[in-house]
N, C-alpha and C. Protein backbone atom coordinates (compact mmCIF):
# COMPACT_ATOMS: atom_id res chain seq x y z
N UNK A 1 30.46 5.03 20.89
CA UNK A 1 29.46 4.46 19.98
C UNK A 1 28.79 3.28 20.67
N UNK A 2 27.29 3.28 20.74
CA UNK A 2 26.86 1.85 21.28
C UNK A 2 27.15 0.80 20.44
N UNK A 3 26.56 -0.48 21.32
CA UNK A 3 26.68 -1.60 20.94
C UNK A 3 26.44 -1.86 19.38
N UNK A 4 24.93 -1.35 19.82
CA UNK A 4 24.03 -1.55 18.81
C UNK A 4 24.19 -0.69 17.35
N UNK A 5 24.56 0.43 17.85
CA UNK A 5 25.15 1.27 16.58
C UNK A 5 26.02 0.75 15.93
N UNK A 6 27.03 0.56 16.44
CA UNK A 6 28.30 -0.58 15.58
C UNK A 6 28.05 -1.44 14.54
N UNK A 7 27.05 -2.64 15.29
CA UNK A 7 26.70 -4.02 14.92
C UNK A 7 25.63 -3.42 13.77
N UNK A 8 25.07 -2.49 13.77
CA UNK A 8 24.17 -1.90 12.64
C UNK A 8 24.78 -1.10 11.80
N UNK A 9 25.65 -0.42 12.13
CA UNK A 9 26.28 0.31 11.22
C UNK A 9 27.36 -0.54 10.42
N UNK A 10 27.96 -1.84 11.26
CA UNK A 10 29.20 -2.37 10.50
C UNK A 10 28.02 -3.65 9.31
N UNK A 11 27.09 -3.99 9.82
CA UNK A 11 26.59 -4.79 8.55
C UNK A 11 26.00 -4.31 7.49
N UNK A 12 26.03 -2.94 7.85
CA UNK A 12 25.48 -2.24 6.82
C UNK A 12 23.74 -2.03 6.60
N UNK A 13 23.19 -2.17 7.99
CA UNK A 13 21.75 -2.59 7.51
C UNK A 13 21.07 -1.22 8.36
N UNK A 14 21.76 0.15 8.97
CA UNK A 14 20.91 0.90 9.71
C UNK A 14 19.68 1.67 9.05
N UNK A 15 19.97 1.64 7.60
CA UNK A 15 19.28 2.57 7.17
C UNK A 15 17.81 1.81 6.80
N UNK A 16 18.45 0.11 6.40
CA UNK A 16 16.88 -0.75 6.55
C UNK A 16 15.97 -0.81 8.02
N UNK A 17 17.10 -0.62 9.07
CA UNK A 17 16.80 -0.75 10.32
C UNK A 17 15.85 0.88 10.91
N UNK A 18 16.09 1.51 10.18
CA UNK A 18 15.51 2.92 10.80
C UNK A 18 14.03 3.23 9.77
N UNK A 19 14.50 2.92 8.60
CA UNK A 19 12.96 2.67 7.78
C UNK A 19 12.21 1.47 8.31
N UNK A 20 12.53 0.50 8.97
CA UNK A 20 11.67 -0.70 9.54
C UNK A 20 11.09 -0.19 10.66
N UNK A 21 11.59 0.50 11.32
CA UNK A 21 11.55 1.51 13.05
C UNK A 21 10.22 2.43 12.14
N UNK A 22 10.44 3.43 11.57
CA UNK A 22 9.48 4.54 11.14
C UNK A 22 8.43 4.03 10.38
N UNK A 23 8.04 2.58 9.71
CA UNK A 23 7.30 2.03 9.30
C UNK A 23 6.46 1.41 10.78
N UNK A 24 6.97 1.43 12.13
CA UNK A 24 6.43 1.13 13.23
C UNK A 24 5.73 2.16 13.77
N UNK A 25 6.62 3.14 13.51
CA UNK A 25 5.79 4.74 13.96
C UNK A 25 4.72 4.96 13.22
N UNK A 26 4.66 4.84 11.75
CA UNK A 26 3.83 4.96 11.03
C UNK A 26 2.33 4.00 11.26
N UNK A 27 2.55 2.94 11.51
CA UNK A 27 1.17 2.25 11.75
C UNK A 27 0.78 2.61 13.38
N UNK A 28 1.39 3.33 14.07
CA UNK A 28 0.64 3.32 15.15
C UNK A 28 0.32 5.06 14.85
N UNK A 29 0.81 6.20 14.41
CA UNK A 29 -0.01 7.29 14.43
C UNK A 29 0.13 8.06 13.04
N UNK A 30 0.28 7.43 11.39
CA UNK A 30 0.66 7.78 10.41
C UNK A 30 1.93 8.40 10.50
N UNK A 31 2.04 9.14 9.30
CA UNK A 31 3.11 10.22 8.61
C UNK A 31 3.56 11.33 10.05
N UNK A 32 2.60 11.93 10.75
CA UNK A 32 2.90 12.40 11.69
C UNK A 32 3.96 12.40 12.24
N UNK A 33 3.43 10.70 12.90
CA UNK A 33 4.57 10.15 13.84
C UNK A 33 6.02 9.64 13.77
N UNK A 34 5.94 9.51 12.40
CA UNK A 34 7.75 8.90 11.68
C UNK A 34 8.40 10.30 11.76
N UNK A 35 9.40 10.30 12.96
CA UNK A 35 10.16 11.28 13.09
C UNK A 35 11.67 10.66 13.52
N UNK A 36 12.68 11.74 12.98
CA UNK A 36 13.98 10.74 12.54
C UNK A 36 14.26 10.38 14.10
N UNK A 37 14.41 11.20 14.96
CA UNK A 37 14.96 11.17 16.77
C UNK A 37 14.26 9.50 17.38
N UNK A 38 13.32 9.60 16.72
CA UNK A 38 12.26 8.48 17.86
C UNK A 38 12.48 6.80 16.52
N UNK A 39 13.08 7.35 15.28
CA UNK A 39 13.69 6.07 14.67
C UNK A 39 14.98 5.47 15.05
N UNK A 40 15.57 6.66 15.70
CA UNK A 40 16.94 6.25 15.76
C UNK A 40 16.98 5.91 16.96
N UNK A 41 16.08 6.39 18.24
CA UNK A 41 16.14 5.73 19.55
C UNK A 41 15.64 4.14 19.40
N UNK A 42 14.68 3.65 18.60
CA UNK A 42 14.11 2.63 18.26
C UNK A 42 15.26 1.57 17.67
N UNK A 43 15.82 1.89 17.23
CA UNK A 43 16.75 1.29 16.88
C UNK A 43 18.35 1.50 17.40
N UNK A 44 18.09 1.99 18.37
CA UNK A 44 19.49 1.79 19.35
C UNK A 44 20.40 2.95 18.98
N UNK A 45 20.31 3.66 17.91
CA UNK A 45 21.64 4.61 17.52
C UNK A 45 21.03 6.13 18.20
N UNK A 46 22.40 6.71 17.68
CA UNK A 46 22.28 8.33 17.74
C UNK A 46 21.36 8.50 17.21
N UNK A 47 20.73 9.83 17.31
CA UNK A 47 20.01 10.79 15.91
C UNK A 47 21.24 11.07 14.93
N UNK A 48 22.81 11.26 15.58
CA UNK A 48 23.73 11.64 14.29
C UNK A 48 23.79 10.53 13.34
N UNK A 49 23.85 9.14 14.28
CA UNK A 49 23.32 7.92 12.97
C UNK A 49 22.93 8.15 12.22
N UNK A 50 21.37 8.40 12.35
CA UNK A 50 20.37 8.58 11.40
C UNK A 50 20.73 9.63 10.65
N UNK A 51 21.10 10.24 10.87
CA UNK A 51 21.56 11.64 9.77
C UNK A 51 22.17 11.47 8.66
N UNK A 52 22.88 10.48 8.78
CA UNK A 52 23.74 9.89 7.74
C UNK A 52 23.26 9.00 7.09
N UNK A 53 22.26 8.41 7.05
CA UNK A 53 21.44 7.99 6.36
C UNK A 53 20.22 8.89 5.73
N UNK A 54 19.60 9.65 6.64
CA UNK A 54 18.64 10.07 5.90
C UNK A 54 18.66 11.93 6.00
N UNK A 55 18.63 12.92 5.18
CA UNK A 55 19.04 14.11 5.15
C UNK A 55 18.29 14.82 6.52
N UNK A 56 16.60 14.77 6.14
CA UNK A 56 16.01 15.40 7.24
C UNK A 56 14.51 14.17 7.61
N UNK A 57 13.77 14.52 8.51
CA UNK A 57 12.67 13.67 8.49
C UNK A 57 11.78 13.56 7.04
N UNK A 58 11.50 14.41 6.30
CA UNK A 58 10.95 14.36 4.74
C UNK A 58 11.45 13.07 4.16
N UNK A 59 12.65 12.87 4.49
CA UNK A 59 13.51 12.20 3.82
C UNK A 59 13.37 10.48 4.09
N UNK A 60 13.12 10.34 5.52
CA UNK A 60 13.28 9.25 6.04
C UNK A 60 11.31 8.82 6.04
N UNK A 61 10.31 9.75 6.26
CA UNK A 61 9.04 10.09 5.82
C UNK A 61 8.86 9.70 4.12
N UNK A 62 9.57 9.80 3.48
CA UNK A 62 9.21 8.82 2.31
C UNK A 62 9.92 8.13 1.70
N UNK A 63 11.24 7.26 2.62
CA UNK A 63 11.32 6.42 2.62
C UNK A 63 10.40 4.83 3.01
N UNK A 64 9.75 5.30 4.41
CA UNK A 64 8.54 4.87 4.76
C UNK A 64 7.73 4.87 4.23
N UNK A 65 7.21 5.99 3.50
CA UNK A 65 6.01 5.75 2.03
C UNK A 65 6.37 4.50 1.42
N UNK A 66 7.30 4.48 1.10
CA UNK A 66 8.03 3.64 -0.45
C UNK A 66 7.69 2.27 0.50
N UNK A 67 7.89 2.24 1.26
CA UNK A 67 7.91 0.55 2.03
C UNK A 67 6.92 0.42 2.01
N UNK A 68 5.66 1.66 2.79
CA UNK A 68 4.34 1.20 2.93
C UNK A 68 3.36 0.63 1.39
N UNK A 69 3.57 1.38 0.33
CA UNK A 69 3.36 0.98 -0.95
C UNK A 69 3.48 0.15 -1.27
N UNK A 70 5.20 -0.54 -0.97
CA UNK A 70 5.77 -2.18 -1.14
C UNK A 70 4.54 -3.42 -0.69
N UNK A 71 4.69 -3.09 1.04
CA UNK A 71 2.95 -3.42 1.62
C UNK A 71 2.03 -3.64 1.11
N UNK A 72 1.48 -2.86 0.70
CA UNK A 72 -0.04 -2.81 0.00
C UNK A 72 -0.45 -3.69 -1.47
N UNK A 73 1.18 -3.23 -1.96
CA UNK A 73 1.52 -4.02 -3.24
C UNK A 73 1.29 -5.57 -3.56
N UNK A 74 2.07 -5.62 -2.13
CA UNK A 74 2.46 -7.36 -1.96
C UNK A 74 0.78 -7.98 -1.67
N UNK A 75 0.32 -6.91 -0.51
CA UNK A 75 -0.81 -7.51 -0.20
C UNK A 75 -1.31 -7.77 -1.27
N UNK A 76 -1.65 -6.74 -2.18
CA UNK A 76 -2.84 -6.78 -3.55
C UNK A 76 -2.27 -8.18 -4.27
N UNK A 77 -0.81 -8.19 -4.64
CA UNK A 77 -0.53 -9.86 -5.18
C UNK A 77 -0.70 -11.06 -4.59
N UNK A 78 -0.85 -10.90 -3.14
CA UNK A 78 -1.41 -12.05 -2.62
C UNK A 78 -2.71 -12.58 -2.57
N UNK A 79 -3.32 -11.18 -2.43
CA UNK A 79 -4.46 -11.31 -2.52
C UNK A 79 -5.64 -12.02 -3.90
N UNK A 80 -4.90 -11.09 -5.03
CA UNK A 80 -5.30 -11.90 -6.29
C UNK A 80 -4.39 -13.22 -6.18
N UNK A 81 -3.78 -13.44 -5.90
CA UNK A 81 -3.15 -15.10 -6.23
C UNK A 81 -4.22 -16.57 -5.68
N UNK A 82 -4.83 -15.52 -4.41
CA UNK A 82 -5.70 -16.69 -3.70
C UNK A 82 -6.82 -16.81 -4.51
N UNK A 83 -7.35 -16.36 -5.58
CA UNK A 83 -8.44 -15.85 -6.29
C UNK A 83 -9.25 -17.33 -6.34
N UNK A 84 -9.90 -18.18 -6.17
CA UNK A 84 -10.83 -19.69 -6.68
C UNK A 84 -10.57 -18.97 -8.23
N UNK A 85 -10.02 -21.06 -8.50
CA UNK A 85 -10.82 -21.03 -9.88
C UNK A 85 -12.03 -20.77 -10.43
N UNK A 86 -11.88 -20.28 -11.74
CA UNK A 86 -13.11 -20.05 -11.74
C UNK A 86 -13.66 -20.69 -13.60
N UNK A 87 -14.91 -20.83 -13.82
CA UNK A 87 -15.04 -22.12 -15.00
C UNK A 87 -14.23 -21.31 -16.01
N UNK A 88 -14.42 -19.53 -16.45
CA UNK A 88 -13.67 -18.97 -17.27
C UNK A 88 -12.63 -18.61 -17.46
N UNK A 89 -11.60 -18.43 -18.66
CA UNK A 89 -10.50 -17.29 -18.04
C UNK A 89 -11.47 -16.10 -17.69
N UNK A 90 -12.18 -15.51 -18.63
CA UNK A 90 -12.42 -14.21 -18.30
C UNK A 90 -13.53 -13.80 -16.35
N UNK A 91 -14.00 -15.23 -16.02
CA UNK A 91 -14.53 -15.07 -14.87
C UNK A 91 -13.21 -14.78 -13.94
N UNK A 92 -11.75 -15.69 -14.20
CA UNK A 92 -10.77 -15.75 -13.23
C UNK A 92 -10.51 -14.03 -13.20
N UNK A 93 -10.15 -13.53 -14.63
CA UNK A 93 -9.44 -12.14 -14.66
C UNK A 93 -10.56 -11.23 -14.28
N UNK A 94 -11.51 -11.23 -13.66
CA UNK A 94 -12.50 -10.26 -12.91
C UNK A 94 -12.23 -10.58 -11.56
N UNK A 95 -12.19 -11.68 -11.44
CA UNK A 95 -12.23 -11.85 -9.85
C UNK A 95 -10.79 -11.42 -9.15
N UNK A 96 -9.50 -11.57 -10.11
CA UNK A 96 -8.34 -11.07 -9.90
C UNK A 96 -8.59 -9.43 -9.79
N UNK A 97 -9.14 -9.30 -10.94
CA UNK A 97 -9.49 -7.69 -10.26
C UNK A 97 -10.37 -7.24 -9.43
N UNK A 98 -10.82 -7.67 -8.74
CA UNK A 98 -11.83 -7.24 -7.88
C UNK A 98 -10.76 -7.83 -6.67
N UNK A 99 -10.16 -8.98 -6.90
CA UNK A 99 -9.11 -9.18 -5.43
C UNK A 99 -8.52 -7.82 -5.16
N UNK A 100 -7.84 -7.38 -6.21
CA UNK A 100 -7.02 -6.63 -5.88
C UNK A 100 -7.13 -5.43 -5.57
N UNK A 101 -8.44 -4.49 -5.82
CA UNK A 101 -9.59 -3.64 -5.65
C UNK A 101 -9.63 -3.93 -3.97
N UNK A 102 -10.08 -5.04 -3.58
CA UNK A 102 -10.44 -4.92 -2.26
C UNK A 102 -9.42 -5.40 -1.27
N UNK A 103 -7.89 -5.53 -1.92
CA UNK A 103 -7.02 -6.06 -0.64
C UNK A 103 -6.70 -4.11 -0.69
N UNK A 104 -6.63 -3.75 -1.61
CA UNK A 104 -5.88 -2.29 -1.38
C UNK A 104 -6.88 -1.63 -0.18
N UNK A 105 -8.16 -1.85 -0.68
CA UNK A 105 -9.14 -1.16 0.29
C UNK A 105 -8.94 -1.53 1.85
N UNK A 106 -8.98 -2.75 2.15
CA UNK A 106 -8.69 -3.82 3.21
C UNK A 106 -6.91 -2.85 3.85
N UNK A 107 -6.03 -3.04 3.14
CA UNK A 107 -5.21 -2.50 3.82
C UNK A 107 -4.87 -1.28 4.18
N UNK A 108 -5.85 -0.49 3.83
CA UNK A 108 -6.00 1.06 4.14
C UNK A 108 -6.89 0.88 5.42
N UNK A 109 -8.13 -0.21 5.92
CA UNK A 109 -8.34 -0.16 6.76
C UNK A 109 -7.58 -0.87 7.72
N UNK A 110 -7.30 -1.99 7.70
CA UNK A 110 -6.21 -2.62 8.73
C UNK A 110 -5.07 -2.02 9.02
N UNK A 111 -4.17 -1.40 7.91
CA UNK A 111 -2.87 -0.16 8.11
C UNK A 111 -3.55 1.65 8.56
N UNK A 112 -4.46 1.58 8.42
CA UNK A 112 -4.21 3.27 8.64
C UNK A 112 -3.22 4.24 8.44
N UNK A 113 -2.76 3.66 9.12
CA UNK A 113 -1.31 4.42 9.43
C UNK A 113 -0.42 4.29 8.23
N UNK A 114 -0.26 3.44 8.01
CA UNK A 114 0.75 2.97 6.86
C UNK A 114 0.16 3.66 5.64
N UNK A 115 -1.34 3.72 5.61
CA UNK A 115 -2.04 4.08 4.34
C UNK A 115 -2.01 5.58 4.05
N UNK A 116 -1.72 6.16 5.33
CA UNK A 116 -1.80 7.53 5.28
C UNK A 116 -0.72 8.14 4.73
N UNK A 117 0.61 7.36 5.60
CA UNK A 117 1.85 7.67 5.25
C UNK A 117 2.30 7.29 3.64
N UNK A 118 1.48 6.27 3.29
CA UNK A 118 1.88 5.78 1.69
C UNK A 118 1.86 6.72 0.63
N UNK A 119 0.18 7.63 0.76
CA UNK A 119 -0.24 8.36 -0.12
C UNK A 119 0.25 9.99 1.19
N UNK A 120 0.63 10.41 1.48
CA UNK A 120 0.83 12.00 2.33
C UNK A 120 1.93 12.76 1.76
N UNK A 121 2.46 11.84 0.38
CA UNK A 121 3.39 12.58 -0.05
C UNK A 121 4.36 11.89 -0.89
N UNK A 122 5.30 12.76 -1.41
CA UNK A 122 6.90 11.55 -1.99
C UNK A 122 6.69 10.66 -0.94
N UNK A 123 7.63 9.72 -2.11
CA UNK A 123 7.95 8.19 -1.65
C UNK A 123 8.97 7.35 -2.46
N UNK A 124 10.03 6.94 -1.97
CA UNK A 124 10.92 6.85 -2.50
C UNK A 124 10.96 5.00 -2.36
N UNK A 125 12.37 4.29 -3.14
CA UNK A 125 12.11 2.91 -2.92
C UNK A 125 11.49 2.08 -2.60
N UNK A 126 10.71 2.35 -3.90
CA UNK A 126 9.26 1.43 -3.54
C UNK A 126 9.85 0.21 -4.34
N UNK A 127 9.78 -1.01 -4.07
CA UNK A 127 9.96 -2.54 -4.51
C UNK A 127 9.22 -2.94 -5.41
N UNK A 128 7.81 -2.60 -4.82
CA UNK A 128 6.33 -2.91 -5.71
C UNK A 128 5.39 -1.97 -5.13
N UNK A 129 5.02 -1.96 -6.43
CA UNK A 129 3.92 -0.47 -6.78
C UNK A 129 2.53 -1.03 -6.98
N UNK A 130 1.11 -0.51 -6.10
CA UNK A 130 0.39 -0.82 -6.31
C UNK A 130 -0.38 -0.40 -7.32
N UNK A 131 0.40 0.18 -8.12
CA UNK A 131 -0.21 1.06 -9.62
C UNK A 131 0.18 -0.01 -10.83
N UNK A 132 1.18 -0.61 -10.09
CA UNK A 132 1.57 -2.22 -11.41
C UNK A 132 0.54 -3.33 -10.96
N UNK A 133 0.07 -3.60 -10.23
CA UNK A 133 -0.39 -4.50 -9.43
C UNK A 133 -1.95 -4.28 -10.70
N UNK A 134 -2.26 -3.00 -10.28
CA UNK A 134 -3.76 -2.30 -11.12
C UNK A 134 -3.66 -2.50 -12.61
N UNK A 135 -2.27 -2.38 -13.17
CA UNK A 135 -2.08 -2.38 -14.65
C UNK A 135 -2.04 -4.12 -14.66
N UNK A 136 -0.72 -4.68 -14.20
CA UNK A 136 -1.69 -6.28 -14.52
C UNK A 136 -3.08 -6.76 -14.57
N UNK A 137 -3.64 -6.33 -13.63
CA UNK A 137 -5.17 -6.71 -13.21
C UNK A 137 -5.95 -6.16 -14.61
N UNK A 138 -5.65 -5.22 -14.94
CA UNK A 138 -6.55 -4.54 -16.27
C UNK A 138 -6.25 -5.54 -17.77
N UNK A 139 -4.71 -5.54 -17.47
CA UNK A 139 -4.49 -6.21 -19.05
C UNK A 139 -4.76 -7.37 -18.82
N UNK A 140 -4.78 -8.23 -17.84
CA UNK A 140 -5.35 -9.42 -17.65
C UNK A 140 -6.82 -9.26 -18.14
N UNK A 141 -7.52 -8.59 -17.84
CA UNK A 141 -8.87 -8.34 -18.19
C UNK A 141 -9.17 -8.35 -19.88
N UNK A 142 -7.68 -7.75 -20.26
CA UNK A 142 -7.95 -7.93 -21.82
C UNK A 142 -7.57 -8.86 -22.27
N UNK A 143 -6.62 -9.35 -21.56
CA UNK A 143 -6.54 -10.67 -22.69
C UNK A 143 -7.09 -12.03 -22.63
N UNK A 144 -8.03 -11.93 -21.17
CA UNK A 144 -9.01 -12.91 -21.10
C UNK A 144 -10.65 -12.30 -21.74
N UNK A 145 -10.65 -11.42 -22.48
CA UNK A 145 -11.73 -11.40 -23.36
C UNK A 145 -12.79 -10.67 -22.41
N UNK A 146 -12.56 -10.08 -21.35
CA UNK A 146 -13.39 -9.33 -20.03
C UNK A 146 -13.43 -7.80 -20.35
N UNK A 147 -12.39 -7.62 -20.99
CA UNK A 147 -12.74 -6.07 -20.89
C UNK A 147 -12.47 -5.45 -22.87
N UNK A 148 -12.93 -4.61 -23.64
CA UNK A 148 -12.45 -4.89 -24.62
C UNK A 148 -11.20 -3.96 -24.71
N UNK A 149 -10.19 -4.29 -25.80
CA UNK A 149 -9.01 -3.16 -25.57
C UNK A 149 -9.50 -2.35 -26.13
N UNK A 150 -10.43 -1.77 -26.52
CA UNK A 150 -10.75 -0.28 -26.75
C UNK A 150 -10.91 0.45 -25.36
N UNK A 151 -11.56 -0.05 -24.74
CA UNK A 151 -11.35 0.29 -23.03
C UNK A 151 -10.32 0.36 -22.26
N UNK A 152 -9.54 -0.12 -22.83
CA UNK A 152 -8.39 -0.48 -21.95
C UNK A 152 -7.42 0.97 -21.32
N UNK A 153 -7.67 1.62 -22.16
CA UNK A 153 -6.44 2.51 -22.33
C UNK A 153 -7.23 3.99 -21.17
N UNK A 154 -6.39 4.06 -20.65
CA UNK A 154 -6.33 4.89 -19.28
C UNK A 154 -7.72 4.60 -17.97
N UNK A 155 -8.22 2.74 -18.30
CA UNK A 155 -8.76 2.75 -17.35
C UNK A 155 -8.32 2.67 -15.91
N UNK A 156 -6.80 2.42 -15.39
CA UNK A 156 -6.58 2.82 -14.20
C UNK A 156 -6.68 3.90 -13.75
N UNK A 157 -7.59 5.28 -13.88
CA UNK A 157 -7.37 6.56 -13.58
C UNK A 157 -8.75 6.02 -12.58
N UNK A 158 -9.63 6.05 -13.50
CA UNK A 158 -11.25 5.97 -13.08
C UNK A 158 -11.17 4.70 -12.07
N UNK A 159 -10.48 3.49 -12.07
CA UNK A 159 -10.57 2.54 -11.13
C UNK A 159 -9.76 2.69 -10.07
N UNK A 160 -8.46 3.31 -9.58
CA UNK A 160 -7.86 3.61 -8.81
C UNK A 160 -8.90 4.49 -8.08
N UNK A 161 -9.35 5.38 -9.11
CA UNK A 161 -10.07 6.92 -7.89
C UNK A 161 -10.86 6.42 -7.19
N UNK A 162 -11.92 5.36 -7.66
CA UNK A 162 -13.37 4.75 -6.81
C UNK A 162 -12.26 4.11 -5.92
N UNK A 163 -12.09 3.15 -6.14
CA UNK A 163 -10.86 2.11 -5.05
C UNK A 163 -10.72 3.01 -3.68
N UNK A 164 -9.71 3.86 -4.12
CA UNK A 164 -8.92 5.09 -2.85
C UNK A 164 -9.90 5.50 -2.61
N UNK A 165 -11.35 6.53 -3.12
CA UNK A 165 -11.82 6.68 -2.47
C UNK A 165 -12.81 6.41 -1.67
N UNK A 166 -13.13 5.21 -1.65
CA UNK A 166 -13.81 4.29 -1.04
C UNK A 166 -13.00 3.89 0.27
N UNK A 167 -12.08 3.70 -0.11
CA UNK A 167 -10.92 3.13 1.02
C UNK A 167 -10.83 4.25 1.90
N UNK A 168 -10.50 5.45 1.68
CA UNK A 168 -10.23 6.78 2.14
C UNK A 168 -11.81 6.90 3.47
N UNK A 169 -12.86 6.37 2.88
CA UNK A 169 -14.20 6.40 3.48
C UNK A 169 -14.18 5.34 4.20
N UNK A 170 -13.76 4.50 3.86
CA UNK A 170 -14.07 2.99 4.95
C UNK A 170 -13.10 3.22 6.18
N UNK A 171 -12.17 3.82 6.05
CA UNK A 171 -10.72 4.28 6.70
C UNK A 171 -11.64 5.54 7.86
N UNK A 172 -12.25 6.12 6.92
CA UNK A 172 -12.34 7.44 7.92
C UNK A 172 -13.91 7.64 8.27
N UNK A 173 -14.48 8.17 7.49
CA UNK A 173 -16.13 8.74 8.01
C UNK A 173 -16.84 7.28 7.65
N UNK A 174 -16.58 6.14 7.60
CA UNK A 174 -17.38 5.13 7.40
C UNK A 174 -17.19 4.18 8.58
N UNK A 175 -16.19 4.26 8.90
CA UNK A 175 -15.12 3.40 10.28
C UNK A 175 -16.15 2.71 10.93
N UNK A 176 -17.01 3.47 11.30
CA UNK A 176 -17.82 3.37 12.76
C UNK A 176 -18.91 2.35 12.40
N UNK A 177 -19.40 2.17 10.49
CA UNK A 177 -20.33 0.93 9.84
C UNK A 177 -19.67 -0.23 10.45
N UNK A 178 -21.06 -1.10 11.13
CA UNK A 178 -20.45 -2.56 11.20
C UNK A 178 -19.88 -3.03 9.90
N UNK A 179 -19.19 -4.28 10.13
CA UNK A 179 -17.98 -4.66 9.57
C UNK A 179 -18.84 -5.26 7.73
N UNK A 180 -19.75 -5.58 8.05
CA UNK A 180 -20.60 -6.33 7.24
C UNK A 180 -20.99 -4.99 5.90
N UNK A 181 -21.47 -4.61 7.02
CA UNK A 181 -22.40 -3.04 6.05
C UNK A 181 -20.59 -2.49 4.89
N UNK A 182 -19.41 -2.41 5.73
CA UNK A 182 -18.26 -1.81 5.13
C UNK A 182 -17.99 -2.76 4.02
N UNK A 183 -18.50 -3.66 4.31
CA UNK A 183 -18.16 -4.89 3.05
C UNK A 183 -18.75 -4.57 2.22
N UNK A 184 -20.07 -4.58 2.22
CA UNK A 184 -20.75 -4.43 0.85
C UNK A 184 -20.54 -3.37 0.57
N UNK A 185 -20.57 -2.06 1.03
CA UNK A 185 -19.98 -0.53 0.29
C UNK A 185 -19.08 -0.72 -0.37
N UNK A 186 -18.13 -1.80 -0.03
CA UNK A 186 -16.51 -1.84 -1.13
C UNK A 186 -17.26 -2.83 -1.87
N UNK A 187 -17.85 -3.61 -1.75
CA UNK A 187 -18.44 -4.67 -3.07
C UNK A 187 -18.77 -3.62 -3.99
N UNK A 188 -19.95 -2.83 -3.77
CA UNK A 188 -20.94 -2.13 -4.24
C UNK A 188 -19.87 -1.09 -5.22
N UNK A 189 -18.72 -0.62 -4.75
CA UNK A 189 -17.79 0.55 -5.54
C UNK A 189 -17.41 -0.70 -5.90
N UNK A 190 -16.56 -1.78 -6.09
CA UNK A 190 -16.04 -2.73 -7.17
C UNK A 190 -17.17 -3.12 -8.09
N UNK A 191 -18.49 -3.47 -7.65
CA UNK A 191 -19.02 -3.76 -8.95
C UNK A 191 -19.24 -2.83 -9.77
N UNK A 192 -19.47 -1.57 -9.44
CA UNK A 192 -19.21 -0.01 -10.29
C UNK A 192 -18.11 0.11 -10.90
N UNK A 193 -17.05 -0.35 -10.36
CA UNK A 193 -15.90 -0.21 -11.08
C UNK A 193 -15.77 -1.12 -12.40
N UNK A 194 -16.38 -2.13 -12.36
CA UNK A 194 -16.42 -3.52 -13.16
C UNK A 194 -17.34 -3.28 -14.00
N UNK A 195 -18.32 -2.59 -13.84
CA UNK A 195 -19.26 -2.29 -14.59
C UNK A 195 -19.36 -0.90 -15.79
N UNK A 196 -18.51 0.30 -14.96
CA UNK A 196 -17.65 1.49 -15.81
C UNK A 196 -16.83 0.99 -16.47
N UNK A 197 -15.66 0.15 -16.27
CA UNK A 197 -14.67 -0.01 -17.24
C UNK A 197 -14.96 -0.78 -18.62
């Protein structure tokens, strides 16, 4: 048994250690590239290591989802947290949603990889969900007097879809727009979004 296998296997942390490894694979060539052999070389063990942690690559493939989600999640809460005051509640709870609208977008282009692997399938242990992140942002909207609650009710379907697929476009057949022009296309789908709901 190596070194390294031991010292990972006796603290108990290989299986965080091989999802941290395939979350590395993942941002450099997506879902593709998280394969169990090249997590477990990454992290010093066997492939029989890894086996025992994770059944087959599917397995260890959305475990990596679930983290990358965690990601995106956190981003979107950081992102609304930095939000400027603003003179209203109901100006603050728009601009929280529109943060959070455009960190998800933002990290589909800066992750790729991660973004691909997030949404390519199951995904297991996710921490934080960027689908809670969307439901705060909405009911915030209602109870700062921004959106009315007659609206309220299943508007994350219609605001998630513009979001992703905007992101999905800035990510892929839009890539090549200077950086400026990609900005306002995601402004332009958030104020649509703000303006539908």
């Amino acid at each position: 048994m190596a070194v390294n296998e031991r010292t990972a296997y006796h603290h108990g942390d290989l299986r965080n250690a091989l999802v941290a490894a395939g979350v590395e694979l993942a941002r450099q060539g997506g879902p593709q590239a998280v394969v169990l052999r090249e997590a477990a070389r990454a992290t010093g063990v066997s492939p029989t290591a890894a086996y025992r942690h994770f059944a087959d690559r599917e397995a260890l493939v959305a475990a990596v989802a679930g983290r990358a989600l965690g990601l995106m999640a956190r981003r979107m809460q950081e992102e609304a947290g930095r939000t400027p005051r603003r003179r209203t509640r109901a100006d603050r709870a728009l601009e929280r949603f529109r943060a959070v609208g455009r960190a998800y977008a933002l990290f589909a282009e800066e992750e790729p990889g991660l973004f691909r692997t997030a949404f390519g399938g199951p995904s297991t242990g996710i921490d934080q969900d960027p689908y809670d992140q969307l439901v705060a942002a909405l009911d915030e909207l209602v109870a700062a007097g921004a959106l009315p609650a007659a609206r309220r009710d299943g508007a994350e379907v219609p605001a998630w879809a513009a979001v992703h697929g905007a992101a999905v476009l800035l990510e892929g057949p839009l890539a090549g727009l200077p950086a400026a022009e990609r900005r306002a296309c995601l402004e332009r789908v958030l104020d649509t979004v703000v303006d539908g709901i």
